[in-house]
N, C-alpha and C. Protein backbone atom coordinates (compact mmCIF):
# COMPACT_ATOMS: atom_id res chain seq x y z
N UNK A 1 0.85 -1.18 0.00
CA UNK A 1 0.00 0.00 0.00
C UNK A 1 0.89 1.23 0.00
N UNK A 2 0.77 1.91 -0.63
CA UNK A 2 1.26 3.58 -0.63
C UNK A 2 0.99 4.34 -0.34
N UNK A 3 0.89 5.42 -0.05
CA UNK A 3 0.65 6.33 1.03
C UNK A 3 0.14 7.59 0.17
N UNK A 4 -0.81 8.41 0.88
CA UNK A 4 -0.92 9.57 -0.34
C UNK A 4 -1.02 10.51 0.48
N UNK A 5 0.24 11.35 -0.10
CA UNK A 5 0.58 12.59 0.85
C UNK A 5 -0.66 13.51 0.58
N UNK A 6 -0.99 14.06 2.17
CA UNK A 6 -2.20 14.58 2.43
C UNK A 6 -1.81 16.21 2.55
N UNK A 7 -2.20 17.25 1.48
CA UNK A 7 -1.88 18.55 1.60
C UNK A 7 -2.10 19.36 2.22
N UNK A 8 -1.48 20.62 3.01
CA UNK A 8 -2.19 21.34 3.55
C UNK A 8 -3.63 22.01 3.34
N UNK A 9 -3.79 21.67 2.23
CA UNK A 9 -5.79 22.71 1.90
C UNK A 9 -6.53 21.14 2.59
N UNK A 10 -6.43 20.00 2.83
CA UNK A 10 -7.38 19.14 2.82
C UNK A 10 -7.46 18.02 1.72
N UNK A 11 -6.78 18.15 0.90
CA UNK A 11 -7.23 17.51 -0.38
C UNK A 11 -6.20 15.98 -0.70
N UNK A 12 -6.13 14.54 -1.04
CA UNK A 12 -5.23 13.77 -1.31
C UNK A 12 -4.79 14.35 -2.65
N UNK A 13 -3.43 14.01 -2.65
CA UNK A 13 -2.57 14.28 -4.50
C UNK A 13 -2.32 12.74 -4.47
N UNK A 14 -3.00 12.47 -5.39
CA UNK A 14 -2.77 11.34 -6.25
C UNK A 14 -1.58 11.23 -7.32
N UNK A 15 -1.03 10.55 -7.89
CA UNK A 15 0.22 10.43 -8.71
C UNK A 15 -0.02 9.91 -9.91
N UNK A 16 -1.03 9.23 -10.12
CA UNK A 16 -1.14 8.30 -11.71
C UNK A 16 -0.48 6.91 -11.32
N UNK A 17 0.01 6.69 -10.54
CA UNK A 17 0.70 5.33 -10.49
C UNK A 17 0.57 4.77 -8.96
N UNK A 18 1.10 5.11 -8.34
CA UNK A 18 1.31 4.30 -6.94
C UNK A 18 0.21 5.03 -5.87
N UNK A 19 -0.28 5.99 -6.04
CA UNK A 19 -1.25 6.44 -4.73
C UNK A 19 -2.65 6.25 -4.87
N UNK A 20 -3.02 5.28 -3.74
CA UNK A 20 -4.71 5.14 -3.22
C UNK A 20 -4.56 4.74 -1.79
N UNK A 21 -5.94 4.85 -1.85
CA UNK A 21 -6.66 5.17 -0.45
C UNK A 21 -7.36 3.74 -0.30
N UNK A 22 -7.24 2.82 0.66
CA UNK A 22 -8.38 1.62 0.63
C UNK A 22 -8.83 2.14 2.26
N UNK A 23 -10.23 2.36 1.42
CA UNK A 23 -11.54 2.36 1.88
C UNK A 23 -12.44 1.11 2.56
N UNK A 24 -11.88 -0.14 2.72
CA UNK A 24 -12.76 -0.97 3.05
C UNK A 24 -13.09 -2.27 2.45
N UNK A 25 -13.57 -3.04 2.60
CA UNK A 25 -13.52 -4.76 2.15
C UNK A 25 -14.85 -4.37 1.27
N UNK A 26 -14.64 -5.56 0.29
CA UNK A 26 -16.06 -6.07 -0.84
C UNK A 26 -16.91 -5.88 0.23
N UNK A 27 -17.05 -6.94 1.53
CA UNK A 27 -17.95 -7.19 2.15
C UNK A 27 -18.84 -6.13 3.07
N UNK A 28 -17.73 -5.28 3.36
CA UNK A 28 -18.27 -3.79 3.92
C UNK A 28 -19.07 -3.25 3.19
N UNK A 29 -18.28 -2.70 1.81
CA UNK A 29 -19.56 -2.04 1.19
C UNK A 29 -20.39 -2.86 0.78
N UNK A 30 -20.69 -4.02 0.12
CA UNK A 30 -21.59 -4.96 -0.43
C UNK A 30 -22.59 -4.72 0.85
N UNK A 31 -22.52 -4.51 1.94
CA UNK A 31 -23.98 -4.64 2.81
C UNK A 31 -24.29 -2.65 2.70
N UNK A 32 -23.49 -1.65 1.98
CA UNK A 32 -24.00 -0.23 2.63
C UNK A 32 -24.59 -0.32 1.30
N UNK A 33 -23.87 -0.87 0.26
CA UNK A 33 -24.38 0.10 -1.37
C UNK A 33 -24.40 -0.85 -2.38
N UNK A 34 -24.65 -2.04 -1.93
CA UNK A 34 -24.38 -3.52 -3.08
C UNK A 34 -25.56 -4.13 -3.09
N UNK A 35 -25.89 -5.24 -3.04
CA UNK A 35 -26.94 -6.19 -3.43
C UNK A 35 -26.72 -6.24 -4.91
N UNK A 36 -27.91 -7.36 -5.48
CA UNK A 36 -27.73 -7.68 -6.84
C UNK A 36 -29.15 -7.91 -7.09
N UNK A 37 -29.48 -7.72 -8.97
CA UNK A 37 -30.75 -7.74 -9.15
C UNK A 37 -31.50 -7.00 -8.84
N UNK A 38 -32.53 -6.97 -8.33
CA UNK A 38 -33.74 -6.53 -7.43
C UNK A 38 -32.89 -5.80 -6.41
N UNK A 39 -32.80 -6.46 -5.40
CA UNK A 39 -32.14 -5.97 -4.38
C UNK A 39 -30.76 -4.90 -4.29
N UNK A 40 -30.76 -4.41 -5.38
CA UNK A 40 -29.96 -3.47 -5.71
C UNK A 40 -30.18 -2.28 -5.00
N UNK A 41 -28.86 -1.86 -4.06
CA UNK A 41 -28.91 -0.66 -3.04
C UNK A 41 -29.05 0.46 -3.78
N UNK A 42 -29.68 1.58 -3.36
CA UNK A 42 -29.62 2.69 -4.08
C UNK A 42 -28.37 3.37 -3.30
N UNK A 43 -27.55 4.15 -3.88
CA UNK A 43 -26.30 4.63 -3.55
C UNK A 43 -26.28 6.27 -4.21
N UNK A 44 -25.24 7.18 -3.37
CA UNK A 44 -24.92 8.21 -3.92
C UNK A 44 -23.66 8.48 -4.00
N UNK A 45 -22.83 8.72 -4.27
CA UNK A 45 -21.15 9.49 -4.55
C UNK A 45 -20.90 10.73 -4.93
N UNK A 46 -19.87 10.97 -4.25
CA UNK A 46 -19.93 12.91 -4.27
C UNK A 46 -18.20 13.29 -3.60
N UNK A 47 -17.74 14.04 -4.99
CA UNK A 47 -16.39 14.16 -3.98
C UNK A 47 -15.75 15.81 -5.78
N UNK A 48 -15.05 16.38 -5.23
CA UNK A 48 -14.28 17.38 -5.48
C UNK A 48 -13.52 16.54 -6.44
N UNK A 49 -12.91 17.37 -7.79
CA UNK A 49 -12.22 16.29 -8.60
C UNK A 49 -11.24 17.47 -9.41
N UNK A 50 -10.10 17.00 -9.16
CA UNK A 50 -9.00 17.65 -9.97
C UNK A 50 -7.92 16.97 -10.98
N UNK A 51 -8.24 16.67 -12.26
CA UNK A 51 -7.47 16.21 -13.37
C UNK A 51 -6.52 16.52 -13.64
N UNK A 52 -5.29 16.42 -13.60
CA UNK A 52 -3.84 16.63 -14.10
C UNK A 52 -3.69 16.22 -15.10
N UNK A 53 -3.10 14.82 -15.01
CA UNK A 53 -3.00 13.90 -16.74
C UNK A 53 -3.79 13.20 -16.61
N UNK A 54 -3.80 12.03 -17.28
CA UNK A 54 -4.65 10.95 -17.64
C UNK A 54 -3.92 9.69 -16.83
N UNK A 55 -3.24 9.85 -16.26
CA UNK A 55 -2.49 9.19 -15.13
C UNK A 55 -2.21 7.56 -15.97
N UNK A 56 -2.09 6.65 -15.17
CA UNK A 56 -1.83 5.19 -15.64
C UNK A 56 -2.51 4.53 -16.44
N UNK A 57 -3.85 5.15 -17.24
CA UNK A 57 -4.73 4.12 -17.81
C UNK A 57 -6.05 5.69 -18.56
N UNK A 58 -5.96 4.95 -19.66
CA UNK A 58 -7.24 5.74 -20.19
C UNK A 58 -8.91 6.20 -19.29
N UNK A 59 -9.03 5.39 -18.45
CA UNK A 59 -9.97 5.65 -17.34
C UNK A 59 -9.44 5.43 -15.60
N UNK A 60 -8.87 6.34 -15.76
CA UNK A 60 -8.57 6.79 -13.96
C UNK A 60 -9.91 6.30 -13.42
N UNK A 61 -9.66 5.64 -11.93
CA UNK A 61 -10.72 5.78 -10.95
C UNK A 61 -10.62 7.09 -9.59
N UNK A 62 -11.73 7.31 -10.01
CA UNK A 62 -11.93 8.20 -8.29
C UNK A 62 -12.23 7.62 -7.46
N UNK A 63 -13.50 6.87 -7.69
CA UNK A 63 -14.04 5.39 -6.78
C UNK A 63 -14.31 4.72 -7.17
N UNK A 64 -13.87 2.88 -6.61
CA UNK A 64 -14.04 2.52 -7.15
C UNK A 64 -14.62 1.24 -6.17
N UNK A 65 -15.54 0.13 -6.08
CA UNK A 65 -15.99 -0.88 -5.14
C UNK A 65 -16.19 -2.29 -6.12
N UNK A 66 -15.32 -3.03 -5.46
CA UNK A 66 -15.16 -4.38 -6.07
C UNK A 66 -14.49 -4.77 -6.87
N UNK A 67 -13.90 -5.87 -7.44
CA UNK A 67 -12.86 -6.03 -8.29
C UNK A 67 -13.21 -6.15 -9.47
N UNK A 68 -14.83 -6.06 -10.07
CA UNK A 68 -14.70 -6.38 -11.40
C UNK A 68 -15.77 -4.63 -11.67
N UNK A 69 -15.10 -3.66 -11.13
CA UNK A 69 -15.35 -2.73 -11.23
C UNK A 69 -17.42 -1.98 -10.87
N UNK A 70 -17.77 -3.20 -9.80
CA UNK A 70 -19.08 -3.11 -9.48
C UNK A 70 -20.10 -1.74 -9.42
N UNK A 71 -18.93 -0.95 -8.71
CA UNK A 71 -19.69 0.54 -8.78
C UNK A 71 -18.68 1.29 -8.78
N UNK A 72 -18.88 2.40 -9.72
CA UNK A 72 -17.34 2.93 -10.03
C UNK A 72 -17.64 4.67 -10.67
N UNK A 73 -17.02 5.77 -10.37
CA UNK A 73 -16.89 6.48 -10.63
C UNK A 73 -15.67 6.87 -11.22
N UNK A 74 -15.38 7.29 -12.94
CA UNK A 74 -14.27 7.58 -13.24
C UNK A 74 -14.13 8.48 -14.08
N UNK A 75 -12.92 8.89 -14.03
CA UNK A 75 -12.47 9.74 -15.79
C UNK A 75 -12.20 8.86 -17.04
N UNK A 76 -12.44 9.47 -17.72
CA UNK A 76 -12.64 8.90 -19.48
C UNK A 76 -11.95 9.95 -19.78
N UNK A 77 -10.90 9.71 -20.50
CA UNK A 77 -9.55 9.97 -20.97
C UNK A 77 -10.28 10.72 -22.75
N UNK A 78 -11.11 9.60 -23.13
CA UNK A 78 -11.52 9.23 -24.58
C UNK A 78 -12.67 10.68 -24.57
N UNK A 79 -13.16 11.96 -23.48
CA UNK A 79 -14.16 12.80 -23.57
C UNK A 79 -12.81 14.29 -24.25
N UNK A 80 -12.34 14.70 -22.78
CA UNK A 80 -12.32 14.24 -21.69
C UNK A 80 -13.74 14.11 -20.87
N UNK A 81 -14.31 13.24 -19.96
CA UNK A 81 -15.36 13.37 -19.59
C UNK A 81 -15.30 12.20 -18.29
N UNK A 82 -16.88 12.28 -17.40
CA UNK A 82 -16.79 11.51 -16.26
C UNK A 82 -17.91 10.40 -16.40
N UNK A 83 -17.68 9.28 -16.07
CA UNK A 83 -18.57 8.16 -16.36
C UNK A 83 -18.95 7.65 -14.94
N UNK A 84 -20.33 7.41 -14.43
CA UNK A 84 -20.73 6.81 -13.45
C UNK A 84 -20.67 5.22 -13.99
N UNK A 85 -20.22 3.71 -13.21
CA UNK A 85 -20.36 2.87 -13.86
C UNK A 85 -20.81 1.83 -13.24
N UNK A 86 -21.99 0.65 -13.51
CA UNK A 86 -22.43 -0.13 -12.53
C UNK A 86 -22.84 -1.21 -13.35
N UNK A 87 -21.45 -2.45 -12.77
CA UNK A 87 -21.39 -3.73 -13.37
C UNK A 87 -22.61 -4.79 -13.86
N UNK A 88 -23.51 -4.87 -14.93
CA UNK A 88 -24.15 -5.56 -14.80
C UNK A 88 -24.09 -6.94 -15.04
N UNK A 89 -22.87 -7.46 -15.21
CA UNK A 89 -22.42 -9.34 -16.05
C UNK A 89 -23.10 -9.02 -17.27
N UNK A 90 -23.92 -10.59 -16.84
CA UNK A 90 -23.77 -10.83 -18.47
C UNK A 90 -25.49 -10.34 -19.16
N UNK A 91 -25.89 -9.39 -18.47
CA UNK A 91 -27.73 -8.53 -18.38
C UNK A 91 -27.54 -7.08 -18.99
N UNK A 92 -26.39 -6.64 -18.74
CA UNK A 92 -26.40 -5.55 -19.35
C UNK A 92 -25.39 -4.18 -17.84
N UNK A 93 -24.77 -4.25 -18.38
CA UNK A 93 -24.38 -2.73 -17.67
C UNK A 93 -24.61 -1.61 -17.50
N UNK A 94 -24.10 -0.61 -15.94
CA UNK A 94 -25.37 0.54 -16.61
C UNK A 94 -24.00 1.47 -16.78
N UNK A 95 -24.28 2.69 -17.25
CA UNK A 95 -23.28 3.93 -17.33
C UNK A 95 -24.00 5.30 -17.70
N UNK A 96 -23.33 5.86 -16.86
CA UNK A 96 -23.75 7.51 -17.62
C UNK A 96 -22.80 8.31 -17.75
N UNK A 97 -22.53 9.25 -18.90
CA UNK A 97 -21.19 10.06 -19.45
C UNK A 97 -21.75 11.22 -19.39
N UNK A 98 -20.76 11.86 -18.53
CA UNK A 98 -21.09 13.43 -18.63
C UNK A 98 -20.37 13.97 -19.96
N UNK A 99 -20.88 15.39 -20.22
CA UNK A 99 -20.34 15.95 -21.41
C UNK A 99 -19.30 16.19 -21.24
N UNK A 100 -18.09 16.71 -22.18
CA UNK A 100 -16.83 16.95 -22.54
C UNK A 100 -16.35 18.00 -21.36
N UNK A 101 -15.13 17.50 -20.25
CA UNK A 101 -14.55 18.33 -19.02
C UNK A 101 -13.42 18.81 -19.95
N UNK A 102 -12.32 19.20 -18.70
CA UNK A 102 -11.04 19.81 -18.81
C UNK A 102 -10.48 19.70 -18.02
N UNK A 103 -9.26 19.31 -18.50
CA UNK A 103 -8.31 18.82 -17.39
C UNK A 103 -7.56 20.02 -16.54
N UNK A 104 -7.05 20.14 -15.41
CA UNK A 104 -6.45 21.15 -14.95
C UNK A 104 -7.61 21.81 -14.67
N UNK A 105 -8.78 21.68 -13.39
CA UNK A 105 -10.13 22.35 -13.08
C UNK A 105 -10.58 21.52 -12.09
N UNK A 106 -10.91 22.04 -11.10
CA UNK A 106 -11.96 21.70 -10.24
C UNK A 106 -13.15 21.37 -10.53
N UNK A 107 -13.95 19.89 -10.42
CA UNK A 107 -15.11 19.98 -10.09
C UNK A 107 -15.99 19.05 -9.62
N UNK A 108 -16.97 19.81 -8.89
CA UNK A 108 -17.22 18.40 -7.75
C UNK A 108 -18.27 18.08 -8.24
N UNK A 109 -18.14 16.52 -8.71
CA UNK A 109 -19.17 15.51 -8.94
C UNK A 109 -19.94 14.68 -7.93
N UNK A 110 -21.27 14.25 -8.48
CA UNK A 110 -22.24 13.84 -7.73
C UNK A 110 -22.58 12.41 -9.08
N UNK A 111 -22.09 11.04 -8.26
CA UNK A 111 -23.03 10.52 -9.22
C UNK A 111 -24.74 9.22 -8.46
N UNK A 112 -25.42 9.24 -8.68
CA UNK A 112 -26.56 8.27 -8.20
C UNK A 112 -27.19 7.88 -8.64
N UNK A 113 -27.61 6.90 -8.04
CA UNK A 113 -28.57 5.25 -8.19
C UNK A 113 -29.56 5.33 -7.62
N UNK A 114 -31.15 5.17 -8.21
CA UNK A 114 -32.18 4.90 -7.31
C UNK A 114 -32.26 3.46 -6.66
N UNK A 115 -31.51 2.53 -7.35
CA UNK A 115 -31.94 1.07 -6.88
C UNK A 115 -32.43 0.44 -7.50
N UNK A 116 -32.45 -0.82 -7.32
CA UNK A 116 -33.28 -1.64 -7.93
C UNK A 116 -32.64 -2.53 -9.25
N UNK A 117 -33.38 -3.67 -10.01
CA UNK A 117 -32.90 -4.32 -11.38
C UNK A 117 -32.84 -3.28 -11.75
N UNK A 118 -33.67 -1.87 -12.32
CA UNK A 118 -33.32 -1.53 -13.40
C UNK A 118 -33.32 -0.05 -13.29
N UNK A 119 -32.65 0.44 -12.13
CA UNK A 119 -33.38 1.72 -11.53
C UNK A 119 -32.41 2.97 -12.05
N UNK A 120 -32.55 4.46 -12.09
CA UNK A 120 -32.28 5.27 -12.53
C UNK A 120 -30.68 5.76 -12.06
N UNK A 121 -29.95 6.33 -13.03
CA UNK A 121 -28.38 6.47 -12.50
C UNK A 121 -28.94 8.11 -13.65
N UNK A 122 -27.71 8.71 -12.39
CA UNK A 122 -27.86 10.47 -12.64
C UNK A 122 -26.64 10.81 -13.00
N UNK A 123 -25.44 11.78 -13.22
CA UNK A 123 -24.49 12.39 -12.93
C UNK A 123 -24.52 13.49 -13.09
N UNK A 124 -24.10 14.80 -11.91
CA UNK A 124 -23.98 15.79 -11.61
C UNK A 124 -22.63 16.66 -12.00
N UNK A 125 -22.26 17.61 -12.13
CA UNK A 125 -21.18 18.71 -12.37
C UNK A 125 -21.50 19.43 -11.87
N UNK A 126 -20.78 20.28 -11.16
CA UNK A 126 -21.38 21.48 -10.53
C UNK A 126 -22.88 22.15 -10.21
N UNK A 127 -23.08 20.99 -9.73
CA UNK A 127 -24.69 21.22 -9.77
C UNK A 127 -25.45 21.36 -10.08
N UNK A 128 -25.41 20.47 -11.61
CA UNK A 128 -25.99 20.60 -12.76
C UNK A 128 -26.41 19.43 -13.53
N UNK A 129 -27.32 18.78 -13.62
CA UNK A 129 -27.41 17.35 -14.46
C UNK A 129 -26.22 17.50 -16.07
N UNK A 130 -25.39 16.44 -15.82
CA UNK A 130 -24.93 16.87 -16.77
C UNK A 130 -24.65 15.46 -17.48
N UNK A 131 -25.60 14.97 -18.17
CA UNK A 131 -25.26 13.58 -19.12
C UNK A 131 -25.18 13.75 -20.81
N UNK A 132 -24.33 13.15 -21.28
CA UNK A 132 -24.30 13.30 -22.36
C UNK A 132 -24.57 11.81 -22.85
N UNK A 133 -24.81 10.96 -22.16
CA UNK A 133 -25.55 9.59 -22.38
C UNK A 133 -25.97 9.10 -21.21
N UNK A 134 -26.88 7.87 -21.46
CA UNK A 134 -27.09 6.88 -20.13
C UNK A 134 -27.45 6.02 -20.43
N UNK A 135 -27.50 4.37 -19.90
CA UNK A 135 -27.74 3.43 -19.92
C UNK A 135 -27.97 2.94 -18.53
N UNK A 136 -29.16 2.05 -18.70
CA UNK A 136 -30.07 2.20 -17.67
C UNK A 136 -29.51 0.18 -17.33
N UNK A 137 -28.71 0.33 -16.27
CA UNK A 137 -28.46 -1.44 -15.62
C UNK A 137 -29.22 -2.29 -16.03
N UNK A 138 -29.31 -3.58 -16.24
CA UNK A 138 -30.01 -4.51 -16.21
C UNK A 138 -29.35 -5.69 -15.46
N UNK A 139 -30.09 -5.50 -14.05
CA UNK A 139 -29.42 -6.96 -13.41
C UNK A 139 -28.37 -6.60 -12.68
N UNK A 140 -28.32 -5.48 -12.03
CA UNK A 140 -26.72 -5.29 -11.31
C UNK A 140 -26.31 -6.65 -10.46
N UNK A 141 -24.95 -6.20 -10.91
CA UNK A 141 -23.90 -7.15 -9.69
C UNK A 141 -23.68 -6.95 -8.60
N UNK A 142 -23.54 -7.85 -7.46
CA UNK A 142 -23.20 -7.84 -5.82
C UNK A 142 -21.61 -7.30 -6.30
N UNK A 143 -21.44 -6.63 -5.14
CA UNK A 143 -20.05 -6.51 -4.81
C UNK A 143 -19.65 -7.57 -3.95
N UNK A 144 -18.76 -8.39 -4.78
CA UNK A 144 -18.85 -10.12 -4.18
C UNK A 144 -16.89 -9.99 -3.67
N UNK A 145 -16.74 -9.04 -4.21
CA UNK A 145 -14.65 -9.37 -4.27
C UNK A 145 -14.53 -8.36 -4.47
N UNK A 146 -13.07 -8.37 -3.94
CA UNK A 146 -12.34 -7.56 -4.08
C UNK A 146 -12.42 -6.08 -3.29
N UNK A 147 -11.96 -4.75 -2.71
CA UNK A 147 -12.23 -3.73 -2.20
C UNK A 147 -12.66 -2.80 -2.44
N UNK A 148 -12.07 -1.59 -1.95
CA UNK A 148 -12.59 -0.53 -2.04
C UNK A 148 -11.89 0.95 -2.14
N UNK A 149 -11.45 1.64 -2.90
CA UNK A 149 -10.38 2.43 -3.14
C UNK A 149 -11.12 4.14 -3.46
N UNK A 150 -10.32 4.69 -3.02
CA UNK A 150 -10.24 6.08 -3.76
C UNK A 150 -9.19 6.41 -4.33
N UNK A 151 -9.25 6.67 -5.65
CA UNK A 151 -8.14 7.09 -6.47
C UNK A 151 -7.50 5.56 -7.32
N UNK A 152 -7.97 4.65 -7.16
CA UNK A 152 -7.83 3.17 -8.14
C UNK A 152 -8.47 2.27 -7.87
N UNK A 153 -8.32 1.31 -8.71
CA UNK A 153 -9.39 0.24 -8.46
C UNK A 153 -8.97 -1.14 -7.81
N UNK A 154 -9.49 -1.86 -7.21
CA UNK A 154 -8.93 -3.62 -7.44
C UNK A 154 -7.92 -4.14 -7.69
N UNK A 155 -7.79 -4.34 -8.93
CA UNK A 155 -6.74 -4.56 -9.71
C UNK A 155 -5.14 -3.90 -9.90
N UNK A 156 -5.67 -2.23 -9.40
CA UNK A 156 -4.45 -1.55 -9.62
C UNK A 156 -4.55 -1.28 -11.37
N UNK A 157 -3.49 -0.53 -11.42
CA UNK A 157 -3.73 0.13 -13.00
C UNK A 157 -4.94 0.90 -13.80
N UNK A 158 -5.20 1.38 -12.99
CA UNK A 158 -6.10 2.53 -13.05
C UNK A 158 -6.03 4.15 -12.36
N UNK A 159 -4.73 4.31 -12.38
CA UNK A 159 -4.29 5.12 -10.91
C UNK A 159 -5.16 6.61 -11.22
N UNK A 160 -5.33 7.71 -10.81
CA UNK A 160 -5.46 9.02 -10.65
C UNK A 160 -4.31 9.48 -10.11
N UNK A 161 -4.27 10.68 -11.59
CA UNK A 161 -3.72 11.68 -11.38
C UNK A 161 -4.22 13.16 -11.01
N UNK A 162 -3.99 13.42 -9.89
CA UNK A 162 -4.69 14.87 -9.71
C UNK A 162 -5.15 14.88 -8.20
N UNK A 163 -6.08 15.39 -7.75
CA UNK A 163 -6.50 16.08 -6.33
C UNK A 163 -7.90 15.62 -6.29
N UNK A 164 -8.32 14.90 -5.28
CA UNK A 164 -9.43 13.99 -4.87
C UNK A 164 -9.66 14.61 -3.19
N UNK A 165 -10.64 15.50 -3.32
CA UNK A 165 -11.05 15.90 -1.60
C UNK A 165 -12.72 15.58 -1.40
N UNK A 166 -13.15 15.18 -0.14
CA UNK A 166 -14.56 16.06 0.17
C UNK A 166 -15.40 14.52 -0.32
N UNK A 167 -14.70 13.36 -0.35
CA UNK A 167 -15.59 11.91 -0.70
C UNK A 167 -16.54 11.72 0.35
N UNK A 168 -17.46 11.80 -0.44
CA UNK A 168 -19.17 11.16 0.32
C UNK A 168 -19.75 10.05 -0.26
């Protein structure tokens, strides 16, 4: 584990490569914001977001829960833009893409889930609905494996680059 030097304003600096935050076991969050199917938790995410580069991987994570990327908030390299993302196997996945960001900028995202097989996913920008697509889950996945990170995922190789404060 690596350490992520914590700045004087409040905020973690992430590196693109070696810095995250673990947040907690599959099994932790799988009972606050997981279930599967039906029983799909409704969840919210909300945290301050500062882009530098595109760090280790075409989609940086900000957050991320489970190892096969179950519920996930990230950057898309390919906008630039921010994708809410929620694993569905083999039923369908859900996602929503905000419109085209900029790197080198503050801004604090909000993304949410009503719940449910097939229930509604939002993403926010500055306090603003801001989707430039969506796809609506079919069948979400349990968060069955793997943890829980700010600033990468599971697996590793997904690092963030940039300034991550203010996670809800």
């Amino acid at each position: 584990l690596h350490r992520v030097k914590i700045d004087q304003s409040s905020y973690g600096v992430f590196n693109g490569t070696t810095s995250q935050v673990a947040i907690g076991s599959a099994t932790t969050w799988e009972a606050l914001i997981g279930g599967a199917d039906a029983a799909t938790k409704p969840f919210t995410f909300a945290a301050w977001v500062y882009v530098n580069t595109s760090g280790e991987s075409a989609s940086p994570r900000i957050l991320s829960f489970g190892q096969n990327n179950d519920r996930c908030l990230m950057w898309e390299d390919s906008g630039p833009n921010l994708t809410l993302h929620i694993e569905g196997g083999a039923t369908g996945d859900g996602t929503v893409d905000s419109n085209t960001l900029s790197y080198q900028q503050w801004y604090h995202v909000v993304g949410t889930y009503t719940g449910g097989n097939t229930g509604t996913m939002a993403l926010y920008v500055n306090g603003a609905n801001n989707e430039a697509s969506n796809t609506t889950p079919n069948g979400p996945d349990a968060i069955a494996t793997g943890g829980a990170f700010i600033g990468e995922r599971y697996e590793a190789n997904t690092g963030f680059d940039g300034y991550i404060q203010n996670v809800m």
